[in-house]
Protein backbone atom coordinates (compact mmCIF):
# COMPACT_ATOMS: atom_id res chain seq x y z
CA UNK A 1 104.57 121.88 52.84
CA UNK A 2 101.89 123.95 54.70
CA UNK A 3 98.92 124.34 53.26
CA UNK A 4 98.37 128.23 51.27
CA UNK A 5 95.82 129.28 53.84
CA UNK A 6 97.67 128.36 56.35
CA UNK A 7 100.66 130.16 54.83
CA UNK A 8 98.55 133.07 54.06
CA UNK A 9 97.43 132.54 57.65
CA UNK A 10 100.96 132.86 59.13
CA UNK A 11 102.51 135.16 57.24
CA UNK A 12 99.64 137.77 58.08
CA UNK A 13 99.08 137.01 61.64
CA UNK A 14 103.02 136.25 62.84
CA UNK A 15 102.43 132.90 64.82
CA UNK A 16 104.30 129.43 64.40
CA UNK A 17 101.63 126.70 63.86
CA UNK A 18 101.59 125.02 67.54
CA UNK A 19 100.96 128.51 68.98
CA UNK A 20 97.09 127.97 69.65
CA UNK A 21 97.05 124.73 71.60
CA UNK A 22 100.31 126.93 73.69
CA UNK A 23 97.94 129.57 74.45
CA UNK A 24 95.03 127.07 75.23
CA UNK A 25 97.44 125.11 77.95
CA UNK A 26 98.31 128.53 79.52
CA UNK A 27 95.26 129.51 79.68
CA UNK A 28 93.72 126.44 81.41
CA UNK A 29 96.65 126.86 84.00
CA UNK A 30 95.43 130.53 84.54
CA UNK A 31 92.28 129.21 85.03
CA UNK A 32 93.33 126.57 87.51
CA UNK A 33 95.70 129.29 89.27
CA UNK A 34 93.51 132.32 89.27
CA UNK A 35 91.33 131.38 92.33
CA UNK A 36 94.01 130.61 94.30
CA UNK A 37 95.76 133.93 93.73
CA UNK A 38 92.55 135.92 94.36
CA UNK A 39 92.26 133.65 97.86
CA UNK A 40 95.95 134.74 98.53
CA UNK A 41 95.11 138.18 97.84
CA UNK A 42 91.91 138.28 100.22
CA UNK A 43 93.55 136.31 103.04
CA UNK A 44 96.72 138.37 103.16
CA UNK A 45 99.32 137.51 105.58
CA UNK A 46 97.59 138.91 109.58
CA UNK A 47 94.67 136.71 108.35
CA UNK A 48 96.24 133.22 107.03
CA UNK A 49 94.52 129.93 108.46
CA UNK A 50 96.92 128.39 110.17
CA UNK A 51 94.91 125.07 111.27
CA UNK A 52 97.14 122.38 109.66
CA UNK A 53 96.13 120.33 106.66
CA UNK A 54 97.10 116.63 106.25
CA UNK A 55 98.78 116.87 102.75
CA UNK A 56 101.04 114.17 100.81
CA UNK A 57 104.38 116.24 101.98
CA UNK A 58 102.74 116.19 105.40
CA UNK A 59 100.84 119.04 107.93
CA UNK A 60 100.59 122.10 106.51
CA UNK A 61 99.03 124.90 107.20
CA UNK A 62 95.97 125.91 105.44
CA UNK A 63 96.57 129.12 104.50
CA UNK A 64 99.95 127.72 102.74
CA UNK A 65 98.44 124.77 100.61
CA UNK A 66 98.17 125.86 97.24
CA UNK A 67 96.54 123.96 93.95
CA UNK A 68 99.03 123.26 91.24
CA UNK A 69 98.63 122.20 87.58
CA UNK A 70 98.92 119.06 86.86
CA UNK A 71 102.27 117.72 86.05
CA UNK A 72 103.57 121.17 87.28
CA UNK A 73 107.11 121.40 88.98
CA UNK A 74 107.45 122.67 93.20
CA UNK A 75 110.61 124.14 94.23
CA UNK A 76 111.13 126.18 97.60
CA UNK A 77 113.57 128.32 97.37
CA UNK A 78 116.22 129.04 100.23
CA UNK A 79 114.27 132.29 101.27
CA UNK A 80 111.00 129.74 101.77
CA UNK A 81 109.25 131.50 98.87
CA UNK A 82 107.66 128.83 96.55
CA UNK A 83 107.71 128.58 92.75
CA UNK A 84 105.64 126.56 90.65
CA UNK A 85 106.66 125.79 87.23
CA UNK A 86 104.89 124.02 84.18
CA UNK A 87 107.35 123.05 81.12
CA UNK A 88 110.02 124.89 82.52
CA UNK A 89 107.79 128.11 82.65
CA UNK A 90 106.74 129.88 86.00
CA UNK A 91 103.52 129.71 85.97
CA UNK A 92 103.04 131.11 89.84
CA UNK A 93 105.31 132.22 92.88
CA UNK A 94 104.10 132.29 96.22
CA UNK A 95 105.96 134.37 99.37
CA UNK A 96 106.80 132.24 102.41
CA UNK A 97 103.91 130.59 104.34
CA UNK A 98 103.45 133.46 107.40
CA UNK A 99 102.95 130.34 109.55
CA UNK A 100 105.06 128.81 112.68
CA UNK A 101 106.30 125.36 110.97
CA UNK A 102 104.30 122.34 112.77
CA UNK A 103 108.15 120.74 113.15
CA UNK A 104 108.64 124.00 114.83
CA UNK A 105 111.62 124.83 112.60
């Protein structure tokens, strides 16, 4: 049985008990995500770094390496667009990388 405050607390306000530490994950993913959009948005496709970038999946270009979330899912789509996911949410989607592929595929 919940506590009468926090009754009182959820019956007033609409929100299931777990709903805080929800909002505080999303928010640290935001966080984590936000500077990475705003470098996407600056750079733009004519002006993406296309120097390549030793990464764990292999060289890729600068421009195209993105920071993820821990624990987050990757998944390129057949169109070469990227989505990131986090607990089966998408938490970011990224169009394909505007650079020639170093396997030149």
């Amino acid at each position: 049985m919940l506590h009468p405050r926090a009754s009182h607390f959820h019956s007033c306000h609409g929100l299931p008990p777990n709903t805080k530490s929800l909002a505080k994950r999303y928010l640290r993913s935001v966080r984590v995500l936000a500077p990475v959009l705003a470098l996407l948005l600056a750079c733009g496709s004519s002006g993406t770094d296309c120097t390549l970038l030793p990464t764990p999946g292999g060289l890729v270009p600068k421009g195209c390496v993105y920071e993820v979330p821990s624990g987050a899912t990757v998944m390129t789509k057949a169109d070469g667009s990227t989505v990131v996911t986090v607990n089966g949410s998408v938490v970011a989607t990224y169009p394909p990388c505007p650079c020639p592929r170093p396997d030149g595929g």
